[in-house]
C-alpha atoms as a PDB file:
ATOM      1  CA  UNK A   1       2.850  16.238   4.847  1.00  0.00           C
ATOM      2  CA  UNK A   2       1.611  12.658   3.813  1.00  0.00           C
ATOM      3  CA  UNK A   3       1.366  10.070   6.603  1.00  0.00           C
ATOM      4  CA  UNK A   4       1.126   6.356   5.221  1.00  0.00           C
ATOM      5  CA  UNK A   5      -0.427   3.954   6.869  1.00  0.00           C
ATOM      6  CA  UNK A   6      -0.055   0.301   6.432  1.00  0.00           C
ATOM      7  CA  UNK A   7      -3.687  -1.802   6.023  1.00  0.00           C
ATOM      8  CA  UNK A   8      -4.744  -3.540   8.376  1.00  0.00           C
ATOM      9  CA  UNK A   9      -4.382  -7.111   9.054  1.00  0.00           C
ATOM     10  CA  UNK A  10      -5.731  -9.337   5.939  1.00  0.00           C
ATOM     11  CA  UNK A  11      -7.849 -12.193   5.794  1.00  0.00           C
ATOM     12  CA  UNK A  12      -6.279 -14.449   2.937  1.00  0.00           C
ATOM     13  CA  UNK A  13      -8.466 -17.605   4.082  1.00  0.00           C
ATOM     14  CA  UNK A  14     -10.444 -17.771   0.366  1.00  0.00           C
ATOM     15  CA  UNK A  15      -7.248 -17.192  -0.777  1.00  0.00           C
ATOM     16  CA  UNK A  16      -7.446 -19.065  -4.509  1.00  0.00           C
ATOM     17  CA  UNK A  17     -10.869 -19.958  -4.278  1.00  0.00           C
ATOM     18  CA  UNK A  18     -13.851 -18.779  -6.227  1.00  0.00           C
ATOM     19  CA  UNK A  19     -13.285 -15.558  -7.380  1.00  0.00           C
ATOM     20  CA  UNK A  20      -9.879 -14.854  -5.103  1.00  0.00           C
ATOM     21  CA  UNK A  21      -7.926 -16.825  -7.456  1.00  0.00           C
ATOM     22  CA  UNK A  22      -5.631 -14.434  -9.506  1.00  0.00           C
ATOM     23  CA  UNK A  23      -6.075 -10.857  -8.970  1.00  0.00           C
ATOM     24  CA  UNK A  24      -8.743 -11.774  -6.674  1.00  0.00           C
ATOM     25  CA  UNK A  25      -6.828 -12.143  -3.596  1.00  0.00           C
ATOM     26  CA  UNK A  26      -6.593  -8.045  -3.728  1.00  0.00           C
ATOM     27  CA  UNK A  27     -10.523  -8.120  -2.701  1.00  0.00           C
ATOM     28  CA  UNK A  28      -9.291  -9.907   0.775  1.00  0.00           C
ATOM     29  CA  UNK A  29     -11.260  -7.873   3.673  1.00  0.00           C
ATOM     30  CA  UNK A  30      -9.207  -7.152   6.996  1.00  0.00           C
ATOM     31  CA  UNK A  31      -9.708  -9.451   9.632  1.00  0.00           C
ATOM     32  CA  UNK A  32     -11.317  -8.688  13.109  1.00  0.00           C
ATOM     33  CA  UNK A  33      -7.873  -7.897  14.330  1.00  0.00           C
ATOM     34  CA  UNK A  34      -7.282  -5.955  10.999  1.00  0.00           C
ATOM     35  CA  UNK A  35      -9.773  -3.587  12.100  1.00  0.00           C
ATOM     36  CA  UNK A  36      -8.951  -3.145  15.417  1.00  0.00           C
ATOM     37  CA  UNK A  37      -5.330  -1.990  14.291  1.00  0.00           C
ATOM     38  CA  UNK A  38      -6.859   0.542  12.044  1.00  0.00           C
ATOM     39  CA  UNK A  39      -9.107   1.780  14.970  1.00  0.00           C
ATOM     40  CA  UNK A  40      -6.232   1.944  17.162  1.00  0.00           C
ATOM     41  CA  UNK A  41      -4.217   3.625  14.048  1.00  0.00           C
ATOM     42  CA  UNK A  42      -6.983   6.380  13.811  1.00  0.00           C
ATOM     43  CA  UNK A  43      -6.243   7.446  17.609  1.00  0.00           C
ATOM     44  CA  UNK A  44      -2.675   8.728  16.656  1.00  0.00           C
ATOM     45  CA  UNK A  45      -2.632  12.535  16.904  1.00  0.00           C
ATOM     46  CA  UNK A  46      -0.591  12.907  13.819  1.00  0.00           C
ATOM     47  CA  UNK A  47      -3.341  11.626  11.875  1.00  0.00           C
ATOM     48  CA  UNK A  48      -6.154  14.469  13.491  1.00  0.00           C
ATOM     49  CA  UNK A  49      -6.962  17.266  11.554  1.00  0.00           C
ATOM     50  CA  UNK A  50      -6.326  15.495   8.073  1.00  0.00           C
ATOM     51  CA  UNK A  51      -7.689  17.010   4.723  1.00  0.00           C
ATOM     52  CA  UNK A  52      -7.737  13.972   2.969  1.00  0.00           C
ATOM     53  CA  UNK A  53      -7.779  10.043   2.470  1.00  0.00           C
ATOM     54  CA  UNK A  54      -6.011   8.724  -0.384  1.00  0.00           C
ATOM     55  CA  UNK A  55      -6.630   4.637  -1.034  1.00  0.00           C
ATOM     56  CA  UNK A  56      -4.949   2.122  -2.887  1.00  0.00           C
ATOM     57  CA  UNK A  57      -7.582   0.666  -5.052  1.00  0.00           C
ATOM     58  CA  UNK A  58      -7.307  -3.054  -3.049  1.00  0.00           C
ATOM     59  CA  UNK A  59      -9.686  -3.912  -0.816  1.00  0.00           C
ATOM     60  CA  UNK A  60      -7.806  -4.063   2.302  1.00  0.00           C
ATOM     61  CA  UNK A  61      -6.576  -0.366   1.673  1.00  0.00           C
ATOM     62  CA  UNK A  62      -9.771   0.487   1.320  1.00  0.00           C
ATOM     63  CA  UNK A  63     -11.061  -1.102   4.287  1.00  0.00           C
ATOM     64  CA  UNK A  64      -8.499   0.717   6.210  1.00  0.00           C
ATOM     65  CA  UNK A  65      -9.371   4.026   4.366  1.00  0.00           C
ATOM     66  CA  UNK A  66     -12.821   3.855   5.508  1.00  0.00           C
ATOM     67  CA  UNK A  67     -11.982   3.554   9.036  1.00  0.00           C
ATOM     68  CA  UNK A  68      -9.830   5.891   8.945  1.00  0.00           C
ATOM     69  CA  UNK A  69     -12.313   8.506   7.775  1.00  0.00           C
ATOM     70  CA  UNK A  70     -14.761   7.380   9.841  1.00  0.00           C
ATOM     71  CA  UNK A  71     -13.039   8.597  12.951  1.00  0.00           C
ATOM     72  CA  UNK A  72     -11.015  11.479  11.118  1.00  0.00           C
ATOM     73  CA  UNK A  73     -13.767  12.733   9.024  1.00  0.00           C
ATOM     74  CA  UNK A  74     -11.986  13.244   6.087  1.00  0.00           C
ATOM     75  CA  UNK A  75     -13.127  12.104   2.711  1.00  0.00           C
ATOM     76  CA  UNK A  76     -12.035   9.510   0.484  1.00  0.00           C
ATOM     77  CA  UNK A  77     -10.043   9.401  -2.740  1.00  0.00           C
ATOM     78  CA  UNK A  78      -9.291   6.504  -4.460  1.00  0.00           C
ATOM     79  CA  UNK A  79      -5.525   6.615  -6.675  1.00  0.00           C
ATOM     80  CA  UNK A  80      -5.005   3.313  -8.809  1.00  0.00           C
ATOM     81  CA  UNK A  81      -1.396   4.569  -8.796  1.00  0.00           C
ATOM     82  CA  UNK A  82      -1.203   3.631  -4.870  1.00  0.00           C
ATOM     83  CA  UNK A  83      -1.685  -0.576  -5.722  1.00  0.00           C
ATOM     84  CA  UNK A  84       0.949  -2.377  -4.047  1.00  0.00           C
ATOM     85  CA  UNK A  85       4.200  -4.042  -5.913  1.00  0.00           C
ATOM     86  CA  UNK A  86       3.579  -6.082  -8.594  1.00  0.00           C
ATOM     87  CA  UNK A  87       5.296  -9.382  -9.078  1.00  0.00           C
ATOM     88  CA  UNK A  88       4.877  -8.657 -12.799  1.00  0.00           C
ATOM     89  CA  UNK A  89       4.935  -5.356 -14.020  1.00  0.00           C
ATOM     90  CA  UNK A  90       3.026  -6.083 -17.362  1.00  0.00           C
ATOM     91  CA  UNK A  91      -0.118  -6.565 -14.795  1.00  0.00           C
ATOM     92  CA  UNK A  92       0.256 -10.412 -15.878  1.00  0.00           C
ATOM     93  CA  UNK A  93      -1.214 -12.912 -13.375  1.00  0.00           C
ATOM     94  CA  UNK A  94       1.862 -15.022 -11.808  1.00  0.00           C
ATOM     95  CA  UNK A  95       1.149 -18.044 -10.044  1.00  0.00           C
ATOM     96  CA  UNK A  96       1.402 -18.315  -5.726  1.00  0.00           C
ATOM     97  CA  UNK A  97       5.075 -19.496  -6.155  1.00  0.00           C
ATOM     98  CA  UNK A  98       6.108 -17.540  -9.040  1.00  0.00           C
ATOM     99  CA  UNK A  99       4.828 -14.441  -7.203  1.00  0.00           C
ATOM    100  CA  UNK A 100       6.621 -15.778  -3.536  1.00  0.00           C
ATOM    101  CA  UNK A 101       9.771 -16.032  -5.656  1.00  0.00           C
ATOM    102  CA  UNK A 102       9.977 -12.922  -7.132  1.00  0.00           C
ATOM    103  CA  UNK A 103       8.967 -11.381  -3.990  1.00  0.00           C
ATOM    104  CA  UNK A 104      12.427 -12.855  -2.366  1.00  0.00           C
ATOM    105  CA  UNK A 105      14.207 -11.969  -4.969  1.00  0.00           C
ATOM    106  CA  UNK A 106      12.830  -8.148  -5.045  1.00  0.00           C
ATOM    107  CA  UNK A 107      13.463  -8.206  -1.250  1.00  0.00           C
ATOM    108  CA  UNK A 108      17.460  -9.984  -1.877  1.00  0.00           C
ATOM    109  CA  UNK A 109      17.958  -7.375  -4.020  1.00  0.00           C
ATOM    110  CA  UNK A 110      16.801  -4.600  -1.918  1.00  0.00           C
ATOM    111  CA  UNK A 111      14.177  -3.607  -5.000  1.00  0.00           C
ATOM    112  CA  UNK A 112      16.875  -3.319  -7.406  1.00  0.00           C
ATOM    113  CA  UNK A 113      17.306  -5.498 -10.771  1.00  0.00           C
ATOM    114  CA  UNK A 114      20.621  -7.870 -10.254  1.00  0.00           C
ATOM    115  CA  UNK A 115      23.628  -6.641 -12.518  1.00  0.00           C
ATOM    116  CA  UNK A 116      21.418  -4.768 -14.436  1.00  0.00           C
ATOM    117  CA  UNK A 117      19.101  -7.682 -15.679  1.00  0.00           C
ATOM    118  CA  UNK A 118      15.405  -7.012 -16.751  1.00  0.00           C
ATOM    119  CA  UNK A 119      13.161  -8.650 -14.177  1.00  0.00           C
ATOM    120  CA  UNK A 120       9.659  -9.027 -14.733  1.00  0.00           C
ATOM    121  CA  UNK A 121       8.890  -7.596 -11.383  1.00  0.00           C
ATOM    122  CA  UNK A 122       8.655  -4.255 -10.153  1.00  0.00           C
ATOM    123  CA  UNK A 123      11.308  -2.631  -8.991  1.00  0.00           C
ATOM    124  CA  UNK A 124      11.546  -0.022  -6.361  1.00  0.00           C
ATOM    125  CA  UNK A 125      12.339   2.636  -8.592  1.00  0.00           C
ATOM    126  CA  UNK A 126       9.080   2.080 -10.718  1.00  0.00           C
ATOM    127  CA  UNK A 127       6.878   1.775  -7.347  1.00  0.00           C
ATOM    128  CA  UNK A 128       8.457   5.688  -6.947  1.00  0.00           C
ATOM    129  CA  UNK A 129       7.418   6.392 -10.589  1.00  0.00           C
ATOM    130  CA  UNK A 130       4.210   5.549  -9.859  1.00  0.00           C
ATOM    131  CA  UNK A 131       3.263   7.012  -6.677  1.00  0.00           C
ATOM    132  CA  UNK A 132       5.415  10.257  -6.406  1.00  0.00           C
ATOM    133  CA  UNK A 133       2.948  11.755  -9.161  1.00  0.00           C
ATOM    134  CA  UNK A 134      -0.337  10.669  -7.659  1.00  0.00           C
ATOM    135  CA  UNK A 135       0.982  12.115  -4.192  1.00  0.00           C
ATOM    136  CA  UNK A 136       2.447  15.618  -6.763  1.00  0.00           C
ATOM    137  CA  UNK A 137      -1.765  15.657  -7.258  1.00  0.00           C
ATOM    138  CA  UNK A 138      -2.285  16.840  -3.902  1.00  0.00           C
ATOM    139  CA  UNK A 139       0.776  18.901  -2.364  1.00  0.00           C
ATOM    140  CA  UNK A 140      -1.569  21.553  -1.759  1.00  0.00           C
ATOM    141  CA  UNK A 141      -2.990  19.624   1.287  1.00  0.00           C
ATOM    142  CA  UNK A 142      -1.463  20.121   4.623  1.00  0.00           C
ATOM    143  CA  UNK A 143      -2.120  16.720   5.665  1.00  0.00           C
ATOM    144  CA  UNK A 144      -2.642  13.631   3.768  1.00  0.00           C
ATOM    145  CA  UNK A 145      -3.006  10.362   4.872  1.00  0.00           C
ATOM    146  CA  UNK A 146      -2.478   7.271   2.873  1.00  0.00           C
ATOM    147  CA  UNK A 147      -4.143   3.578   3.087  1.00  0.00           C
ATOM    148  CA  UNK A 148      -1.541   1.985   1.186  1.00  0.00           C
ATOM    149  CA  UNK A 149       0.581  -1.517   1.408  1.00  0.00           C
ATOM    150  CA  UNK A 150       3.815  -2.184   2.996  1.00  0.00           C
ATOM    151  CA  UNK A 151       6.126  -2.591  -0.296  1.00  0.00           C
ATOM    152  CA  UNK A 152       5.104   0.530  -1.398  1.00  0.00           C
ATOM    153  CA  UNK A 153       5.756   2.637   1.522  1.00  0.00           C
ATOM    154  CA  UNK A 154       9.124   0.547   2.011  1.00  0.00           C
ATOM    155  CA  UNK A 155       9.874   1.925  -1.759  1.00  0.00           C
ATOM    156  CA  UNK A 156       8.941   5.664  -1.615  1.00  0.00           C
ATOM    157  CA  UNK A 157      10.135   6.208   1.805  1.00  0.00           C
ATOM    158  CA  UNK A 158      13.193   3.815   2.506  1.00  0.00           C
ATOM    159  CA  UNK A 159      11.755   3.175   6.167  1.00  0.00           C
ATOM    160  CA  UNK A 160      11.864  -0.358   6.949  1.00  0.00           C
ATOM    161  CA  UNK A 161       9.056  -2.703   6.320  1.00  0.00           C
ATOM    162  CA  UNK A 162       6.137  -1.402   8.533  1.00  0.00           C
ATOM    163  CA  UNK A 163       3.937  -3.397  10.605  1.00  0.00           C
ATOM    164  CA  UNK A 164      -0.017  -3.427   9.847  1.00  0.00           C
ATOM    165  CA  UNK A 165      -1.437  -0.277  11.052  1.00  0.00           C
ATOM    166  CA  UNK A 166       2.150   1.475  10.816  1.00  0.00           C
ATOM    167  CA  UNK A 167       2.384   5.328  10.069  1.00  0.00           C
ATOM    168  CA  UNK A 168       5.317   6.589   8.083  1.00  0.00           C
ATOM    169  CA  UNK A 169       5.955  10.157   7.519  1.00  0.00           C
ATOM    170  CA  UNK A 170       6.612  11.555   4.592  1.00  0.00           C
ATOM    171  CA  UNK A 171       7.346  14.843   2.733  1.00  0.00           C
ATOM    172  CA  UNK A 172       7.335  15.093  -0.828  1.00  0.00           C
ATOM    173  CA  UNK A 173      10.076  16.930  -2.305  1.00  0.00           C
ATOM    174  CA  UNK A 174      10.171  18.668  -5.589  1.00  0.00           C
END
């Protein structure tokens, strides 16, 4: 059984500036409140007894992973495969607005391209590409939980949009 959880709450305030510009914003830490969702997060019973940690490679999922195995004591992997969506799927840098944009038109179109057109976006089906393999690496663990971004959880499982700190069930089938 995996059980995703949502990162915390993030703190965008250097948000393009210095070295957050670009890519950059992915090394955003969690706020103070950020944290104290993943704390309260780590109390849920489902979560006890875990055999594992699997992390997005983003900052704020891995924030949230260490908390989380902190109070689970579970150890940490880290999957690339587990980023969130991209708003261009050749790992090209958009702009703030291009991004936004896409973002609404991902979301419009529930994930899936318009009448068949090529978008450069990610669509929901390629989030699942990516992540039902890297979750195929460890089926042999009872319990997994995963630090992991909204999008992507929305994608693989179909549950609605989660809140920060939310915990989605999920069984992998083959």
């Amino acid at each position: 059984m995996f059980y995703f959880v949502r990162h915390g709450q993030t703190d965008y305030s250097e948000r393009n500036a210095k070295i957050y510009q670009g890519f950059g914003v992915n090394l955003a830490p969690l706020t103070e409140e950020g944290v104290r969702q993943i704390e309260e997060t780590a109390r849920d019973p489902r979560l006890k007894g875990a055999d594992l940690i699997l992390s997005s490679p983003y900052t704020r999922a891995l924030q949230t992973a260490a908390i989380l195995s902190k109070a689970l004591m579970a150890p940490i992997a880290v999957e690339t495969g587990l980023h969130e969506w991209l708003a261009n799927k050749h790992y090209v840098y958009e702009d703030e607005e291009t991004a936004e944009n896409a973002c609404r038109e991902y979301e419009t179109h529930r994930g899936q391209y318009p009448d068949g057109a090529e978008k450069a976006w990610e669509s929901a089906e390629m989030i699942r590409a990516r992540v039902l393999p890297v979750l195929q690496k460890y089926a042999h663990c009872e319990k997994v939980v995963v630090a992991c971004h909204g999008m992507m959880m929305q994608a693989v499982t179909g549950c609605p949009h989660p809140e920060n700190g939310g915990i989605v069930e999920f069984t992998l089938s083959f």
